[in-house]
N, C-alpha and C. Protein backbone atom coordinates (compact mmCIF):
# COMPACT_ATOMS: atom_id res chain seq x y z
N UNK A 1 -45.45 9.42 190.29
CA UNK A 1 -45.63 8.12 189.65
C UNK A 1 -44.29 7.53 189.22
N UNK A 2 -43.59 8.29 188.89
CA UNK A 2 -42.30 7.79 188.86
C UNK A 2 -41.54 7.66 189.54
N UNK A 3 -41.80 8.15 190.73
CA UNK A 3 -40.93 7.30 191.89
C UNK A 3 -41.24 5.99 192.18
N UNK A 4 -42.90 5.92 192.11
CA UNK A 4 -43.32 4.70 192.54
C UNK A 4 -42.62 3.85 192.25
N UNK A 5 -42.55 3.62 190.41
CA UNK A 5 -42.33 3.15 189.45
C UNK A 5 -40.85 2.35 189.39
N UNK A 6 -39.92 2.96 190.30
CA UNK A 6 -38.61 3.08 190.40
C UNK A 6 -38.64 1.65 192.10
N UNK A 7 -39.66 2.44 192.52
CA UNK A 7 -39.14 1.76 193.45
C UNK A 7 -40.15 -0.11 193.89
N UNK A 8 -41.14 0.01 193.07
CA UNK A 8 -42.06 -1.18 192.88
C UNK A 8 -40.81 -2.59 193.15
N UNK A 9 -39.99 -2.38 191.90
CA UNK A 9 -39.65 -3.61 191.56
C UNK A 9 -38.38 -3.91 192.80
N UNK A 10 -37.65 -3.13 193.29
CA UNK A 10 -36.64 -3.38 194.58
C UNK A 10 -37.73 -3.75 195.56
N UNK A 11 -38.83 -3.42 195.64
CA UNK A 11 -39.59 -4.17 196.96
C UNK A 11 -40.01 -5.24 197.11
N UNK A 12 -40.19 -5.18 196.02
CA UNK A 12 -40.71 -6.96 194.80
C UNK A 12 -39.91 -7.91 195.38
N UNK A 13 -38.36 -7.43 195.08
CA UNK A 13 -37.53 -8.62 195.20
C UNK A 13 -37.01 -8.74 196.67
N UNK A 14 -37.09 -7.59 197.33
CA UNK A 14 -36.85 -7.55 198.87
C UNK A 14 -37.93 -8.61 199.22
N UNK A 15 -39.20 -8.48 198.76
CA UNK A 15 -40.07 -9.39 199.48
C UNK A 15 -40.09 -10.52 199.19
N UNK A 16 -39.96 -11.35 198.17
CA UNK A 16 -39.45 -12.53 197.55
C UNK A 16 -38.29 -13.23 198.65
N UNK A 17 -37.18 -12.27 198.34
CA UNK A 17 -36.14 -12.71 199.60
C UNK A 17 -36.69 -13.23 200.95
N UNK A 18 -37.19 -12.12 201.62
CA UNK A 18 -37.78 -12.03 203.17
C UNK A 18 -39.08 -13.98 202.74
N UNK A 19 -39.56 -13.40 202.03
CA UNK A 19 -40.22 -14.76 201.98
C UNK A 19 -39.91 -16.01 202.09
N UNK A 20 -38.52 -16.19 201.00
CA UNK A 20 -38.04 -17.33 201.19
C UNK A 20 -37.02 -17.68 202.53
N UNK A 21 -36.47 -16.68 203.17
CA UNK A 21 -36.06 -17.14 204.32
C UNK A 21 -37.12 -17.31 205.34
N UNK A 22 -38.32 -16.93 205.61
CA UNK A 22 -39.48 -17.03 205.96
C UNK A 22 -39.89 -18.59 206.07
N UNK A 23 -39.76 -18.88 205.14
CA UNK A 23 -40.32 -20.41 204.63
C UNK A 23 -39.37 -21.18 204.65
N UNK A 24 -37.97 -20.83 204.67
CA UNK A 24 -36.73 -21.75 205.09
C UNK A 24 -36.33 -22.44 203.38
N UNK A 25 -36.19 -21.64 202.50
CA UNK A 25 -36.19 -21.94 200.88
C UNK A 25 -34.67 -21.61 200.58
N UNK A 26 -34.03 -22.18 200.38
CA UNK A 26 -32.84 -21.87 199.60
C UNK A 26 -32.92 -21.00 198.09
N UNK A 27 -32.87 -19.74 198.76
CA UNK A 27 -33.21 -18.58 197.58
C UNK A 27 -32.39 -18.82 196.31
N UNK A 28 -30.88 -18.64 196.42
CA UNK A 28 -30.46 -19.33 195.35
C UNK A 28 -30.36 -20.72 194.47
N UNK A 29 -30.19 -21.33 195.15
CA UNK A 29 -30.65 -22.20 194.39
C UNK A 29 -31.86 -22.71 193.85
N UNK A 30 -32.98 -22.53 193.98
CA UNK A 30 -34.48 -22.21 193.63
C UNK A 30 -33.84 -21.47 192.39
N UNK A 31 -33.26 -19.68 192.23
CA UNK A 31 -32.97 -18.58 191.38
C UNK A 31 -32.21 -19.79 190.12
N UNK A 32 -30.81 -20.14 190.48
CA UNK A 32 -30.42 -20.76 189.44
C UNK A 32 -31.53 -22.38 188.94
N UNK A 33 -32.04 -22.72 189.75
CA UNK A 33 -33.05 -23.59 188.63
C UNK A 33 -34.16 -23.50 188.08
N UNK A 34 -34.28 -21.91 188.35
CA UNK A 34 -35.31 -21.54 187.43
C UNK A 34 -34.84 -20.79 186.55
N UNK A 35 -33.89 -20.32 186.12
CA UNK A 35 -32.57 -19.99 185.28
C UNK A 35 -32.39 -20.98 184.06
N UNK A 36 -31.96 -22.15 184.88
CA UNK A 36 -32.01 -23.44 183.88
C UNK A 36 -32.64 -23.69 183.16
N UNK A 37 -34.05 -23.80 184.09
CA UNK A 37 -34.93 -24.69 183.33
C UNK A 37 -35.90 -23.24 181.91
N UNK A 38 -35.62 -21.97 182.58
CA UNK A 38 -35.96 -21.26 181.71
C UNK A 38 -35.15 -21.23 180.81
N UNK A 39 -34.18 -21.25 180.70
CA UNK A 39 -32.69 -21.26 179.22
C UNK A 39 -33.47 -22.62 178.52
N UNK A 40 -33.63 -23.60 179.12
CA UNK A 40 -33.81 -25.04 178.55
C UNK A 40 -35.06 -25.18 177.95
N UNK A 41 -36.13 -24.25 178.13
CA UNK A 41 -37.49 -23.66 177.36
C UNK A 41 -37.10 -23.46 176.23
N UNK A 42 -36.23 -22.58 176.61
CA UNK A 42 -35.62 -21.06 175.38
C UNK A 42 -35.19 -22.25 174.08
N UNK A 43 -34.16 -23.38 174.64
CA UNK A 43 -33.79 -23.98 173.48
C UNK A 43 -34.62 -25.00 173.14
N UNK A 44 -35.66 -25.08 173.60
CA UNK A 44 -36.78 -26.04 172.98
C UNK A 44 -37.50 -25.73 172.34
N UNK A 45 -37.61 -23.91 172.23
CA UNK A 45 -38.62 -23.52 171.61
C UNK A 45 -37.75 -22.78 170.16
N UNK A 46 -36.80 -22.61 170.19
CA UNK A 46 -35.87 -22.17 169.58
C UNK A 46 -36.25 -22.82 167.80
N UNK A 47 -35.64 -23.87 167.82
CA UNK A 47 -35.88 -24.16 166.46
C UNK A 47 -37.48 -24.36 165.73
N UNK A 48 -38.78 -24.13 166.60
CA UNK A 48 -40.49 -23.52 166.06
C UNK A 48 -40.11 -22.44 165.83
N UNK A 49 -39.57 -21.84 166.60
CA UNK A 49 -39.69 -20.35 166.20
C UNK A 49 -38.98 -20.05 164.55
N UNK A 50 -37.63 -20.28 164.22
CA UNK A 50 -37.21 -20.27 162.85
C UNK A 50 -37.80 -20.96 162.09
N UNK A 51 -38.45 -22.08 162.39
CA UNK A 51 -39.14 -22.79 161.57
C UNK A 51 -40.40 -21.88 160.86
N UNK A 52 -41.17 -21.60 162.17
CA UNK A 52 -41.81 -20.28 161.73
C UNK A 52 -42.01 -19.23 160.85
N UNK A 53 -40.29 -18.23 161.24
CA UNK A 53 -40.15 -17.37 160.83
C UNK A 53 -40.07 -17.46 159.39
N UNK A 54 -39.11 -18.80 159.17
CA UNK A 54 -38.25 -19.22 157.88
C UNK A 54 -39.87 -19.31 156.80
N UNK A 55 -40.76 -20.00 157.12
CA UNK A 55 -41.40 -20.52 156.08
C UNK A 55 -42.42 -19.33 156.40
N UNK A 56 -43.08 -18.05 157.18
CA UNK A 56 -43.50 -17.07 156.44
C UNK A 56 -43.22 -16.11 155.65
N UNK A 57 -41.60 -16.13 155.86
CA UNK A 57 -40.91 -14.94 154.95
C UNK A 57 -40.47 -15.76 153.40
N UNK A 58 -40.61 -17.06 153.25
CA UNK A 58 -41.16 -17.44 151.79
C UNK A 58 -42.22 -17.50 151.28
N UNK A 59 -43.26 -17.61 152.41
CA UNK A 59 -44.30 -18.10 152.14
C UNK A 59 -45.18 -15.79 151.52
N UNK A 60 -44.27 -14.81 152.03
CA UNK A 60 -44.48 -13.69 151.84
C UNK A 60 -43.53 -13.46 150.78
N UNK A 61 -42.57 -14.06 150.66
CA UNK A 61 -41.64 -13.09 149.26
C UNK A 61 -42.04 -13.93 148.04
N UNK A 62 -42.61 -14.96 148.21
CA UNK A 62 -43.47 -15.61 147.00
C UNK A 62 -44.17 -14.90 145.76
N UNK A 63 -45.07 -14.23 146.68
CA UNK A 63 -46.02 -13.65 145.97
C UNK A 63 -47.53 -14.73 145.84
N UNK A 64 -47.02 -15.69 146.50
CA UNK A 64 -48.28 -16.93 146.00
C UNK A 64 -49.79 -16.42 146.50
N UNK A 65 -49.40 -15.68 147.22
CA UNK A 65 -50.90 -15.28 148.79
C UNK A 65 -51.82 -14.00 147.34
N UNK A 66 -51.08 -13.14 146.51
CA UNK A 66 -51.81 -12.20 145.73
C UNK A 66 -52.18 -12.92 144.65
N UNK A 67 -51.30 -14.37 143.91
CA UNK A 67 -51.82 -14.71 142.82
C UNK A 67 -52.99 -15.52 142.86
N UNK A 68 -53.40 -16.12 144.09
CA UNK A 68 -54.30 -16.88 144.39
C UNK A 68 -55.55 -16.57 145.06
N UNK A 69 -55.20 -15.21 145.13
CA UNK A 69 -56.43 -14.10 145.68
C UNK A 69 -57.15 -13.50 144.73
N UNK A 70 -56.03 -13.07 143.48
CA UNK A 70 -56.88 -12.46 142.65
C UNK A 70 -57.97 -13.25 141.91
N UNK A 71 -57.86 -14.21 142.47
CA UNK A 71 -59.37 -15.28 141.93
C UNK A 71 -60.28 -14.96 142.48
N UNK A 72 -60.36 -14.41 143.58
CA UNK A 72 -61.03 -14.14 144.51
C UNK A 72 -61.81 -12.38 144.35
N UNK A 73 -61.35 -11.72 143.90
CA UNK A 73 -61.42 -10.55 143.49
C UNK A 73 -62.85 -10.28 143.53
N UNK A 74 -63.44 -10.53 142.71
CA UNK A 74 -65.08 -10.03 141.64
C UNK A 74 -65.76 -10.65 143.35
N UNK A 75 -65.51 -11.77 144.00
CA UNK A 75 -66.28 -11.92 145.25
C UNK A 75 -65.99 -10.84 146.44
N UNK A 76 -64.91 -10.44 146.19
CA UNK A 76 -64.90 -9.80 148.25
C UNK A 76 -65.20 -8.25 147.65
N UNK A 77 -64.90 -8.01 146.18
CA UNK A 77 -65.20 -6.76 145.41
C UNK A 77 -67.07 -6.24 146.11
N UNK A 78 -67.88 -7.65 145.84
CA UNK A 78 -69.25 -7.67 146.09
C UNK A 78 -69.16 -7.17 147.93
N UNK A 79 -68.81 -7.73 148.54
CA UNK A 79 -68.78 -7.00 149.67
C UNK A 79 -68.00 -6.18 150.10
N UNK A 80 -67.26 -5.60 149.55
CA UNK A 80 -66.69 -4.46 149.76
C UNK A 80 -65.22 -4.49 150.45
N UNK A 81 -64.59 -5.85 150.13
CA UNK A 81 -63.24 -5.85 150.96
C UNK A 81 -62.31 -5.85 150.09
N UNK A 82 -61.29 -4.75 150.44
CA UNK A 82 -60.11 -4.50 149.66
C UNK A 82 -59.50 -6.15 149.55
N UNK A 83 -58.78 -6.26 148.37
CA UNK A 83 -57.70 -7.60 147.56
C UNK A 83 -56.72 -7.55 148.83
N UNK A 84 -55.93 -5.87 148.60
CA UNK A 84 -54.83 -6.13 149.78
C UNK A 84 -54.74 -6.08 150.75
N UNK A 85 -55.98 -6.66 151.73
CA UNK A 85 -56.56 -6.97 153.29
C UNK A 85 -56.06 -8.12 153.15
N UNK A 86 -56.58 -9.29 152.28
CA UNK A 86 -56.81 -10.76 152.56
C UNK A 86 -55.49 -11.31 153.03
N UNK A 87 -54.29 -10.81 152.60
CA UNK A 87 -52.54 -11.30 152.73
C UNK A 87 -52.63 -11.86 154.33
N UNK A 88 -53.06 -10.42 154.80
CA UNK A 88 -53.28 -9.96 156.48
C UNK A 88 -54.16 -10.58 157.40
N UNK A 89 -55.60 -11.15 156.33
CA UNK A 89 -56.23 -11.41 157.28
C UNK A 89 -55.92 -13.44 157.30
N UNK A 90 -55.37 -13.87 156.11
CA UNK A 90 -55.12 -15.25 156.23
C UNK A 90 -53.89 -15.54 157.08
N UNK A 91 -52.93 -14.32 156.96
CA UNK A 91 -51.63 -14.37 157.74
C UNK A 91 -51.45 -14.12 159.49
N UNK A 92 -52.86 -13.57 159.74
CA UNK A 92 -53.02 -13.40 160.96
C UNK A 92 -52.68 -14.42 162.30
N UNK A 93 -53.45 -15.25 162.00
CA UNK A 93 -53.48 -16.39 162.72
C UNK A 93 -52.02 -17.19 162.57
N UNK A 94 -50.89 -17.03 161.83
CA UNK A 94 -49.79 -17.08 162.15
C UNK A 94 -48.74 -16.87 162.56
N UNK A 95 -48.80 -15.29 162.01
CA UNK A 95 -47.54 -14.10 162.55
C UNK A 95 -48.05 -13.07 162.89
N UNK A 96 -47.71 -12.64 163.87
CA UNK A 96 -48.36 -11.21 163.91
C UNK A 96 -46.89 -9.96 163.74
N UNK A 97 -46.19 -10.57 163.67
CA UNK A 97 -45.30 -9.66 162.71
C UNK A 97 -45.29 -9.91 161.28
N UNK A 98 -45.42 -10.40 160.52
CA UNK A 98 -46.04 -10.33 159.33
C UNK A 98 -47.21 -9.81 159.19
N UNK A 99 -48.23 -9.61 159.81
CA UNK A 99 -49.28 -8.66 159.55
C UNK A 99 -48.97 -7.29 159.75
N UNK A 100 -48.08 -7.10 161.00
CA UNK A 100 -47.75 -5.76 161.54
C UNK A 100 -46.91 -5.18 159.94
N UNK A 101 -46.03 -6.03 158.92
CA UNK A 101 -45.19 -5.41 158.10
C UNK A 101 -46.73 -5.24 157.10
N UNK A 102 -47.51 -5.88 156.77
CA UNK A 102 -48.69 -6.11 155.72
C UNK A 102 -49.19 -4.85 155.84
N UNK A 103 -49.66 -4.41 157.43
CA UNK A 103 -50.42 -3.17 158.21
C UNK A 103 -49.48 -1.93 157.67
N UNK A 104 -48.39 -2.01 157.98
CA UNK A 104 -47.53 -1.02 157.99
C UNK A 104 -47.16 -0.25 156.18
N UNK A 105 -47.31 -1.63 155.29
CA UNK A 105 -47.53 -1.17 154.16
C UNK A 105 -48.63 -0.88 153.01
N UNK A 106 -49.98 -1.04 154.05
CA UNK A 106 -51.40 -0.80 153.67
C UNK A 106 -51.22 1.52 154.16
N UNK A 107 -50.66 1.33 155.72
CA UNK A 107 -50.89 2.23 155.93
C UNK A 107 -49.70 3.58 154.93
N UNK A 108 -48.80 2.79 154.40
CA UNK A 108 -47.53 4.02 153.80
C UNK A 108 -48.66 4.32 153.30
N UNK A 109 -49.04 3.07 152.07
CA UNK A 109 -49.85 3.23 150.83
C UNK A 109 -51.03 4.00 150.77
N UNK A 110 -51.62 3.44 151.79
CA UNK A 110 -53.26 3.99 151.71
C UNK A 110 -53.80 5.34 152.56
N UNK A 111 -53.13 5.25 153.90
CA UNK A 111 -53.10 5.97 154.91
C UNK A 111 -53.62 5.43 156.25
N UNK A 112 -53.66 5.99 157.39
CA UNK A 112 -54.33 4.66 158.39
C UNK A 112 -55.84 5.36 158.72
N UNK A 113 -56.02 6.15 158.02
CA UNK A 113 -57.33 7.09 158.21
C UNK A 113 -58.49 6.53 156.89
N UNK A 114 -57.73 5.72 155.86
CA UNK A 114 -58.63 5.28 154.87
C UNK A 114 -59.18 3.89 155.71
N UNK A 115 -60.05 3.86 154.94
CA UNK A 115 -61.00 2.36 154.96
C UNK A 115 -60.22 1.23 155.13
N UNK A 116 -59.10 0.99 154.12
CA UNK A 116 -58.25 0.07 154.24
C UNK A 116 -57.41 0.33 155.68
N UNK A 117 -56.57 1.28 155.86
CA UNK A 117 -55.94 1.39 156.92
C UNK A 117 -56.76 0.94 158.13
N UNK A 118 -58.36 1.26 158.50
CA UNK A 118 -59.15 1.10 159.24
C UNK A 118 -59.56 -0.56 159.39
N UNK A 119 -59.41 -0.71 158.31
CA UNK A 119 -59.65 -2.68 158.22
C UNK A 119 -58.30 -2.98 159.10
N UNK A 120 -57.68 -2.74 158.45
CA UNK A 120 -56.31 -3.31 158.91
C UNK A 120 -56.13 -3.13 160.48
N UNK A 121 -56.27 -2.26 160.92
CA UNK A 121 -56.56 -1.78 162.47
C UNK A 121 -56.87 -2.91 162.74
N UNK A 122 -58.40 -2.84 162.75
CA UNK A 122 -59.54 -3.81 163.15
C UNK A 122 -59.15 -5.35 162.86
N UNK A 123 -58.73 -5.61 162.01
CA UNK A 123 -57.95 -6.81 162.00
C UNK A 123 -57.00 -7.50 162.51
N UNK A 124 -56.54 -6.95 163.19
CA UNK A 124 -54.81 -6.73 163.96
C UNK A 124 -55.30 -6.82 165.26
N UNK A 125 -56.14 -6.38 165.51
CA UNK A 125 -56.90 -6.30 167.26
C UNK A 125 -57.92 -7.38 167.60
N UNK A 126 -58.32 -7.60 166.45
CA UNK A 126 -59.31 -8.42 166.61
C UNK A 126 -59.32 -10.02 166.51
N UNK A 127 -58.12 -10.56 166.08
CA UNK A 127 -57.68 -11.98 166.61
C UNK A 127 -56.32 -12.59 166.84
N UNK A 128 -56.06 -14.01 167.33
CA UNK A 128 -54.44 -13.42 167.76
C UNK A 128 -53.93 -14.81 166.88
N UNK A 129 -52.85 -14.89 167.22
CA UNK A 129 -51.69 -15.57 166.49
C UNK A 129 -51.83 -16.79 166.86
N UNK A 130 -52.96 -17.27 166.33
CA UNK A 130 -53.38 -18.54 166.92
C UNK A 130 -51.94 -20.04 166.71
N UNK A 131 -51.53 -20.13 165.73
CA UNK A 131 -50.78 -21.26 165.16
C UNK A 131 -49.66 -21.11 166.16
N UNK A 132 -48.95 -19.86 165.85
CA UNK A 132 -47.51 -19.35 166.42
C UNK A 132 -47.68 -19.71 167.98
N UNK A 133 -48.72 -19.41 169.01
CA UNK A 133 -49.52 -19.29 170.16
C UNK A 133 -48.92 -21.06 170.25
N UNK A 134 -50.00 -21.74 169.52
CA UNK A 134 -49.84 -23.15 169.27
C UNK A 134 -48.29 -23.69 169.22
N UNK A 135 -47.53 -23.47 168.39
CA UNK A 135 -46.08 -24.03 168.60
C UNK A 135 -44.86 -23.57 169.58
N UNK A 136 -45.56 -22.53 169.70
CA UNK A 136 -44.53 -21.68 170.96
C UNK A 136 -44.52 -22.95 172.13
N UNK A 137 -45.84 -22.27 172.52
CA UNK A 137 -46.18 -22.84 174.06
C UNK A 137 -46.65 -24.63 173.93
N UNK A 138 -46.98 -25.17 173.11
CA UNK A 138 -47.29 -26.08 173.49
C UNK A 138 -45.99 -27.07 173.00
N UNK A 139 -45.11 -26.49 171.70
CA UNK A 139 -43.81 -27.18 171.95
C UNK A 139 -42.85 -27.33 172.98
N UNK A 140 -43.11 -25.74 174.35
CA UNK A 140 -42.64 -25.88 174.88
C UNK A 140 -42.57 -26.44 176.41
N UNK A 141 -43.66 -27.03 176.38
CA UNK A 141 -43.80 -28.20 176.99
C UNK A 141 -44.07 -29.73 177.01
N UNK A 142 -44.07 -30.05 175.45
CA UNK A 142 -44.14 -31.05 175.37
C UNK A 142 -45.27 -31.71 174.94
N UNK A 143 -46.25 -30.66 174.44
CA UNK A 143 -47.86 -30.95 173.68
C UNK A 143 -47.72 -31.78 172.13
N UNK A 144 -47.72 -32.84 171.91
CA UNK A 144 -47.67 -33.32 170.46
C UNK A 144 -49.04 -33.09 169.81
N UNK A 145 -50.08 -33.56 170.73
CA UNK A 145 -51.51 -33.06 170.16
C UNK A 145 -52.53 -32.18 170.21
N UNK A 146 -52.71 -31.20 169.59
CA UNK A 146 -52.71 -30.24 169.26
C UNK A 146 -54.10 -30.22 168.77
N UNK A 147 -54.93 -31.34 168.35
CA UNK A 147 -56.05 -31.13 167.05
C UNK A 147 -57.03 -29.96 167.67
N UNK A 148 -57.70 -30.70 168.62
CA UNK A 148 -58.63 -29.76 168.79
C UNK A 148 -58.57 -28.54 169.32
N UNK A 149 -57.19 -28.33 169.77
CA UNK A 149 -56.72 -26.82 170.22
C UNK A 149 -56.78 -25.73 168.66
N UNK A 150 -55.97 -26.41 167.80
CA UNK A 150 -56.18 -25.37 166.56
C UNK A 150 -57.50 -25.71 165.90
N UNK A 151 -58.17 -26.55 166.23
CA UNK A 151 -59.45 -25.78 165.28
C UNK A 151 -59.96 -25.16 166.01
N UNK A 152 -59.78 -24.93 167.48
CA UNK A 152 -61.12 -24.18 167.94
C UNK A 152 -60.37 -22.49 167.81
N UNK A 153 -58.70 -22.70 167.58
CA UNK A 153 -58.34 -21.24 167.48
C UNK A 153 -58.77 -20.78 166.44
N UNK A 154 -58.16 -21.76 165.39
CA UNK A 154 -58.95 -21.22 163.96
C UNK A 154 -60.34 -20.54 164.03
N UNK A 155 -60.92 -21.25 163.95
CA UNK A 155 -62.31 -21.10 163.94
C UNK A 155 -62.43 -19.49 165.07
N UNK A 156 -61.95 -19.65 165.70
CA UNK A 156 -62.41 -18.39 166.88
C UNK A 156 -61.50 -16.93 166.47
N UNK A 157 -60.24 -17.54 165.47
CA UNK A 157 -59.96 -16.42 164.45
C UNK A 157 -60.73 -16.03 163.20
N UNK A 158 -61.41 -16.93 162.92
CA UNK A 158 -62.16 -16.86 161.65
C UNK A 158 -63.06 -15.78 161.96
N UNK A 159 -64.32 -16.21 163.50
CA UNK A 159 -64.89 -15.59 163.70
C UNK A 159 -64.50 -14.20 163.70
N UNK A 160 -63.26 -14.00 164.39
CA UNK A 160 -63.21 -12.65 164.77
C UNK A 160 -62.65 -11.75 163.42
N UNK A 161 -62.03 -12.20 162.56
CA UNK A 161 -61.81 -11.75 161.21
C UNK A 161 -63.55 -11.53 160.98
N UNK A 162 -64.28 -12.14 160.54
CA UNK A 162 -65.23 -12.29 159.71
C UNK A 162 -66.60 -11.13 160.75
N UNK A 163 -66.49 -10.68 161.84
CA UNK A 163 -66.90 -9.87 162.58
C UNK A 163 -66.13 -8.43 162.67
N UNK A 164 -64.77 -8.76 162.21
CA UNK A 164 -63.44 -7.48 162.05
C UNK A 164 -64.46 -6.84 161.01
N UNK A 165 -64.17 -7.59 159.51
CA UNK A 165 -65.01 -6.54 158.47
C UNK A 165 -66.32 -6.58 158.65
N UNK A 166 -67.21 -6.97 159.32
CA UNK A 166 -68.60 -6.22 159.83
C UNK A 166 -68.25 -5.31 160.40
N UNK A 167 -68.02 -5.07 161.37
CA UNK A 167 -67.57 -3.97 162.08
C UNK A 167 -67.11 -2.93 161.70
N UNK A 168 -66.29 -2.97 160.60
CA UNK A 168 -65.33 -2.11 159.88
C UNK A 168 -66.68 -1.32 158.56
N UNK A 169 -66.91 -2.19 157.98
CA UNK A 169 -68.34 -1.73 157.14
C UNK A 169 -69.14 -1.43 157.75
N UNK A 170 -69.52 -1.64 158.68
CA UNK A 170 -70.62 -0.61 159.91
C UNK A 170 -70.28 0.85 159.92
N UNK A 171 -69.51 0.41 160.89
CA UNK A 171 -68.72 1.85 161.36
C UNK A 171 -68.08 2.93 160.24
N UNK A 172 -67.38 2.34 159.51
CA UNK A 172 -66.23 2.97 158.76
C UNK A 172 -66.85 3.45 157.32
């Protein structure tokens, strides 16, 4: 398997080659303008991405996400969902490296074999980075409108959060 493995990708590009002289394609130059125009993605998408990054790592060293939860307490207490899930499961749909650090410090704390660690799993798998998804790719082509793309992510993260802890209280 590891030869295969080694040798997959040199055949790849042998055949690519053979193709484009095949078809009469100017291989390089095709190579450098898709070079270009991929660098020229890179810097379009460049400043969402810090924008991003910048306002979840305040929006996490705040503290605002625990003081405004613990209102919340005596309700998710009634169904049985840990306080320090919710950070993770509202943060989901934005970063999924911010959940991965949320996950990572449920699991020092708790273990990944407890209930919590097990939410957290299940949460992490179970919906994706809907917003981030949203400004990546659709800034990087040029999407200004957006509406009904994020509610239907939302919503289809909601679901899958809100089916995460069924699942998790089933099973777990």
């Amino acid at each position: 398997m590891n030869t295969l493995s080694k040798i997959v990708i040199p055949i790849f590009v042998v055949f690519v080659i053979f193709y484009g002289f095949k078809k009469k394609i100017n291989i390089y130059d095709s190579f450098l303008n898709g070079a270009k125009e991929g660098l020229m993605i890179s810097f379009n998408i460049f400043p969402s991405i810090i924008a991003m990054v910048f306002a979840i790592n305040i929006f996490l060293d705040s503290n605002f996400v625990y003081e405004v939860l613990a209102f919340f307490k005596p309700i998710l207490q009634m169904f049985n969902i840990p306080l320090e899930i919710m950070p993770m499961a509202i943060l989901r749909p934005i970063s999924g490296t911010a959940t991965l650090a949320i996950m990572n410090d449920i699991f020092i704390k708790y273990g990944p074999d407890s209930y919590i660690g097990r939410l957290a799993s299940v949460l992490q798998g179970c919906t994706d980075t809907t917003i981030y998804v949203l400004a990546l790719y659709f800034s990087s082509i040029g999407i200004k409108k957006i509406r009904y793309s994020l509610g239907v992510g939302l919503f289809a993260d909601l679901v899958g959060i809100t089916v995460g802890f069924l699942i998790t209280m089933l099973f777990f």
